[in-house]
PDB file of N, CA and C in Angstrom:
ATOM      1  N   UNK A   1     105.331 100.875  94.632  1.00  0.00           N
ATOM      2  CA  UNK A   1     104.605 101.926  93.968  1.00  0.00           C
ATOM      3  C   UNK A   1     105.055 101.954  92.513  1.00  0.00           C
ATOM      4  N   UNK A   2     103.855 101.712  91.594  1.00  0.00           N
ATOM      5  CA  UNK A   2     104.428 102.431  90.172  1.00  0.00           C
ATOM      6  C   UNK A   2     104.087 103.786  89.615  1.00  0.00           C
ATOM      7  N   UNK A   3     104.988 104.136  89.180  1.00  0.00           N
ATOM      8  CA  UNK A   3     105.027 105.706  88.180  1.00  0.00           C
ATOM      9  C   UNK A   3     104.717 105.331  86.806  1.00  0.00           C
ATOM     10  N   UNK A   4     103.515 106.052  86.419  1.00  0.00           N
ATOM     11  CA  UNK A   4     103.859 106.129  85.112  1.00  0.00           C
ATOM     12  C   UNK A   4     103.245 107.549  84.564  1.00  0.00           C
ATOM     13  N   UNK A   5     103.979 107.782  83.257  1.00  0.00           N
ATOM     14  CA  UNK A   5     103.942 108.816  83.011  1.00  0.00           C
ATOM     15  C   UNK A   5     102.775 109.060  81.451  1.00  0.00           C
ATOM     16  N   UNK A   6     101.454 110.271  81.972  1.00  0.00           N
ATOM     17  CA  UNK A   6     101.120 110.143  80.896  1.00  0.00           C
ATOM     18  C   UNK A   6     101.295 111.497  80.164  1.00  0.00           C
ATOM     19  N   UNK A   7     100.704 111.169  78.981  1.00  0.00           N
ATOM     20  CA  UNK A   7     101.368 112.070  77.823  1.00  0.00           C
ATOM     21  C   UNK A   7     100.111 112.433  77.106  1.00  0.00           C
ATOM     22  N   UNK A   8     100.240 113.715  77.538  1.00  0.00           N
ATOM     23  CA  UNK A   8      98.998 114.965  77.106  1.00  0.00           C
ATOM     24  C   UNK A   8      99.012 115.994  76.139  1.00  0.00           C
ATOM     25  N   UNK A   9      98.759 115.880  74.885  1.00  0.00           N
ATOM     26  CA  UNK A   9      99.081 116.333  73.386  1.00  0.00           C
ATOM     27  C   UNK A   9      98.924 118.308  73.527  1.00  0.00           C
ATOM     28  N   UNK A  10      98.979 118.936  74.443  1.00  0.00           N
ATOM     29  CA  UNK A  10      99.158 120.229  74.139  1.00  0.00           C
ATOM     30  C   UNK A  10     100.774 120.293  75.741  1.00  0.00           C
ATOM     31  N   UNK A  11     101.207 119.259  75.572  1.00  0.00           N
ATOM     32  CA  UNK A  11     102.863 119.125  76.186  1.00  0.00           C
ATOM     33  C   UNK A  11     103.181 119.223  77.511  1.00  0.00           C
ATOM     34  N   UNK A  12     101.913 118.804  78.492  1.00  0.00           N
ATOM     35  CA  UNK A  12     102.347 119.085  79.781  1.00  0.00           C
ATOM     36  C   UNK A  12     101.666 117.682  80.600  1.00  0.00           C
ATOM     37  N   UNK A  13     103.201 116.775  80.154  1.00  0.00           N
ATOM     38  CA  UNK A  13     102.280 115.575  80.795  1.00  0.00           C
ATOM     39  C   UNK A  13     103.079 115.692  82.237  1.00  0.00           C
ATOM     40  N   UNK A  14     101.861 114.627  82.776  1.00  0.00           N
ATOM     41  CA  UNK A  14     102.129 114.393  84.260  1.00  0.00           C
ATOM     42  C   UNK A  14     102.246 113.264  84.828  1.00  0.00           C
ATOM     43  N   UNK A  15     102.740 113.034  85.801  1.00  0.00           N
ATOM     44  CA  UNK A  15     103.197 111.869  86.763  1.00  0.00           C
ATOM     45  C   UNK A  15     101.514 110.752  87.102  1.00  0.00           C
ATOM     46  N   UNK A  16     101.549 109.726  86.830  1.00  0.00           N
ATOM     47  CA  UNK A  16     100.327 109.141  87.776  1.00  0.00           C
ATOM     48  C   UNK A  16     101.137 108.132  89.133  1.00  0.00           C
ATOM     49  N   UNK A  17     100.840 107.969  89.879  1.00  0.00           N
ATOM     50  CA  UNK A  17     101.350 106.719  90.901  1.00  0.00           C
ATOM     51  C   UNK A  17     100.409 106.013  91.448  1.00  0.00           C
ATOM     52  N   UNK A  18     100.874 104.563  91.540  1.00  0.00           N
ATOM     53  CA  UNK A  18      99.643 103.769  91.859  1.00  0.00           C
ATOM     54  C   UNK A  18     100.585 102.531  93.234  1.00  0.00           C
ATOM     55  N   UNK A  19      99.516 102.275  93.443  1.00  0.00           N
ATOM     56  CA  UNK A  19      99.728 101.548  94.896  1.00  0.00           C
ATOM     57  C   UNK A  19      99.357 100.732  95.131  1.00  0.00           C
ATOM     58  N   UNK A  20      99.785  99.628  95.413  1.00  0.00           N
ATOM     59  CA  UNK A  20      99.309  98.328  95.124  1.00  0.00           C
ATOM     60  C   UNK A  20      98.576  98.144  97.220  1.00  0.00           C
ATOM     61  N   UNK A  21      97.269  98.062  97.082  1.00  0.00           N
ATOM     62  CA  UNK A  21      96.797  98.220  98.643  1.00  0.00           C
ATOM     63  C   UNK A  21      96.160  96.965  99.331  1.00  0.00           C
ATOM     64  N   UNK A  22      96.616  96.457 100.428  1.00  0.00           N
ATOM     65  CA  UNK A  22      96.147  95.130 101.048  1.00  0.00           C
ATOM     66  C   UNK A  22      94.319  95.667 101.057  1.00  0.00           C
ATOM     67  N   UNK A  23      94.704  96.935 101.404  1.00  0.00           N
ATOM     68  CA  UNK A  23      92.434  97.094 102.372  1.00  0.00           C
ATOM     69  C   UNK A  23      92.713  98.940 102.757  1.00  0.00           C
ATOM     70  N   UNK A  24      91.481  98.997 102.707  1.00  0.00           N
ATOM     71  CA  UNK A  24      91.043 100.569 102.961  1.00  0.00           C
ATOM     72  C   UNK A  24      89.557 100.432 103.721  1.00  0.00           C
ATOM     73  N   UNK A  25      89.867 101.188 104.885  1.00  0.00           N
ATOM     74  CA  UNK A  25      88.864 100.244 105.937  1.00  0.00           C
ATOM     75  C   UNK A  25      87.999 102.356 106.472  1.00  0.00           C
ATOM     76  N   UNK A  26      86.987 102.162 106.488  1.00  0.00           N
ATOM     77  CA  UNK A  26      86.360 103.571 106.508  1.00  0.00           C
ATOM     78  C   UNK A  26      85.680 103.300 107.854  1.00  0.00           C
ATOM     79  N   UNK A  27      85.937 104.171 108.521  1.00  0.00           N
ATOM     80  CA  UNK A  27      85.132 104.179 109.940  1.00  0.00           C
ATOM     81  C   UNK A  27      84.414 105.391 110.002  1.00  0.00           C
ATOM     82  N   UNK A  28      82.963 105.343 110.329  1.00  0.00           N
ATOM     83  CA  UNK A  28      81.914 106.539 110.791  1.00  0.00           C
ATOM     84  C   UNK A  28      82.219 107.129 111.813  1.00  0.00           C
ATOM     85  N   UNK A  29      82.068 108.013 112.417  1.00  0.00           N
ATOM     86  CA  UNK A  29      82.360 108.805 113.552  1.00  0.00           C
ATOM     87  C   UNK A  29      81.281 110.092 113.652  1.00  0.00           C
ATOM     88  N   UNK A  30      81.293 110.282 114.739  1.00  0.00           N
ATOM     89  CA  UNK A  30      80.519 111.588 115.431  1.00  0.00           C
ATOM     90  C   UNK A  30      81.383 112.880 114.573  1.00  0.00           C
ATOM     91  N   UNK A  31      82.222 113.028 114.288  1.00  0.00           N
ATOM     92  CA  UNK A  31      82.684 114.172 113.524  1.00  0.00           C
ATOM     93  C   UNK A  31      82.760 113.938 111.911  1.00  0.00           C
ATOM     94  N   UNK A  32      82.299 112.967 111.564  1.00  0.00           N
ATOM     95  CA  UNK A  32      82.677 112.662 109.904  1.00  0.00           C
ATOM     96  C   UNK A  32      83.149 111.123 109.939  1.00  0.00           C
ATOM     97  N   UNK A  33      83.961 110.942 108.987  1.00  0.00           N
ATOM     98  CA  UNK A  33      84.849 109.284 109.043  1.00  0.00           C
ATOM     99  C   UNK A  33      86.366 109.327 109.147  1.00  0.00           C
ATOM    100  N   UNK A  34      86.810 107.970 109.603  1.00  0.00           N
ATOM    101  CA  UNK A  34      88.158 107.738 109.335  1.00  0.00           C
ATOM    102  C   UNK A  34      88.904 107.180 108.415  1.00  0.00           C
ATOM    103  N   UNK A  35      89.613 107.282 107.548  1.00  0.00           N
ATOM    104  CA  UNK A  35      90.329 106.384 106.970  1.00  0.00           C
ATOM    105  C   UNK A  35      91.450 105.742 107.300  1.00  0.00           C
ATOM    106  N   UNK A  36      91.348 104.401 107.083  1.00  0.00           N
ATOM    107  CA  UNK A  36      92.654 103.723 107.160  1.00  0.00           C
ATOM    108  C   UNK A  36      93.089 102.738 105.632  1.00  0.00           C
ATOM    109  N   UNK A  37      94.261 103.388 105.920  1.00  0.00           N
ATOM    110  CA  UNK A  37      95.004 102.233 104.296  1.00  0.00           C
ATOM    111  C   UNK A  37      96.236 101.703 104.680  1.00  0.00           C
ATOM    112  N   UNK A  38      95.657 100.455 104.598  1.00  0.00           N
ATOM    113  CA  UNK A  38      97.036  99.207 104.122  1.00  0.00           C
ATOM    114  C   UNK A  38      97.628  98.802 103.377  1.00  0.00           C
ATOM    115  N   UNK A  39      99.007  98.988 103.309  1.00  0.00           N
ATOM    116  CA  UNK A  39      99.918  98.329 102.288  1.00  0.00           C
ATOM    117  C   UNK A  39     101.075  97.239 102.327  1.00  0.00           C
ATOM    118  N   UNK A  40     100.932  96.375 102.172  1.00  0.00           N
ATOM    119  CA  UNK A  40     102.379  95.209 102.199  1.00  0.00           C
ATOM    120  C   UNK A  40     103.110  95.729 101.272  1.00  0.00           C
ATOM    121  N   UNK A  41     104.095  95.508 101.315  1.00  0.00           N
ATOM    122  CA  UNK A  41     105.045  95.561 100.707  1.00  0.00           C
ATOM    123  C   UNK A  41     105.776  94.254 100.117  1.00  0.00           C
ATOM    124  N   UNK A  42     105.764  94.470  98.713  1.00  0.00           N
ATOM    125  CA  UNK A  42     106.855  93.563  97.489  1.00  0.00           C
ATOM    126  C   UNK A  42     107.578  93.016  98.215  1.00  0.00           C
ATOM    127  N   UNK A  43     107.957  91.725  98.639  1.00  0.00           N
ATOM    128  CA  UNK A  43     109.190  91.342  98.792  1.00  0.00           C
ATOM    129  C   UNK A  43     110.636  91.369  98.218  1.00  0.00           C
ATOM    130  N   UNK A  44     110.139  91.340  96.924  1.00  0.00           N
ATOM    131  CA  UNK A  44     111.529  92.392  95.717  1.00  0.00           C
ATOM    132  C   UNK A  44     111.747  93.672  96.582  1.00  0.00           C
ATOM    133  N   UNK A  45     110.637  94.485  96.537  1.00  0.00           N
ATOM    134  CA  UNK A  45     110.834  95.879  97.110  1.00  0.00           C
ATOM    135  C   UNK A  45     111.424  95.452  98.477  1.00  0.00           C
ATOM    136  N   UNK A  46     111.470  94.781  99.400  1.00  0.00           N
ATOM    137  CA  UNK A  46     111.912  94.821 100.837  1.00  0.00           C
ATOM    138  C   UNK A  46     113.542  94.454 100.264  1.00  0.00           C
ATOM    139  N   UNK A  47     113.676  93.031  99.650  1.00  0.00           N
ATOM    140  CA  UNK A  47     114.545  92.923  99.091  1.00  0.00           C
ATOM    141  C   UNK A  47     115.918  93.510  98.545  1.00  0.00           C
ATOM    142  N   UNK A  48     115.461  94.296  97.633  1.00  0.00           N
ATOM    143  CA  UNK A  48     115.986  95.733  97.250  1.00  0.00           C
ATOM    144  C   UNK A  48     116.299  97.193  98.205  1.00  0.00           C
ATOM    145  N   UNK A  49     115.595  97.387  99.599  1.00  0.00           N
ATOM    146  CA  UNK A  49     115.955  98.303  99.980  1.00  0.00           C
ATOM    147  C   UNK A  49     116.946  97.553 100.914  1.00  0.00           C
ATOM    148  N   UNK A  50     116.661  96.409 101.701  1.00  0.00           N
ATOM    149  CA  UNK A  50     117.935  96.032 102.461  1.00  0.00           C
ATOM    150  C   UNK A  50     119.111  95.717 101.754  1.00  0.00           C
ATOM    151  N   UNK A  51     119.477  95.503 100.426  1.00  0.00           N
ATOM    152  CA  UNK A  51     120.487  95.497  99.591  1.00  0.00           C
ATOM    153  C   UNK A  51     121.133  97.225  99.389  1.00  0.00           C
ATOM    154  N   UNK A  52     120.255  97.993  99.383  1.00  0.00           N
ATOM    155  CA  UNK A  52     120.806  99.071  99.505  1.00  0.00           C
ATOM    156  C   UNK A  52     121.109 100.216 100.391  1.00  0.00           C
ATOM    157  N   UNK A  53     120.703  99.401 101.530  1.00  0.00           N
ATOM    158  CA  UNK A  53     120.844  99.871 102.973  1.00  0.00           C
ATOM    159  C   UNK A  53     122.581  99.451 103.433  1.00  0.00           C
ATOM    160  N   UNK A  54     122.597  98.142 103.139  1.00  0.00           N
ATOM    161  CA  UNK A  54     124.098  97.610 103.104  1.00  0.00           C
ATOM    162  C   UNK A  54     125.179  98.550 103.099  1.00  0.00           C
TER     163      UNK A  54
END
């Protein structure tokens, strides 16, 4: 996931986050739809948390 931060000229900036996504798969249904979202994960990022799981 990245953060970045934007910057809004009367001083109240805010956070954006973005997500890097394999697929987003929408299913119809008798009550409305479903969503589903996929994400892999960075191998840096896997990388990095079992280094700090240690």
């Amino acid at each position: 996931m990245i953060e970045e931060v934007q910057v809004v000229t009367d001083g109240k900036n805010f956070s954006v986050y973005r997500a890097q996504l394999d697929g987003v798969e929408f299913d119809l249904t008798e009550d409305g739809f479903e969503v589903s979202v996929s994400r892999r994960e960075r191998m840096s990022d896997r990388f990095t948390q079992l280094v700090e799981d240690m």
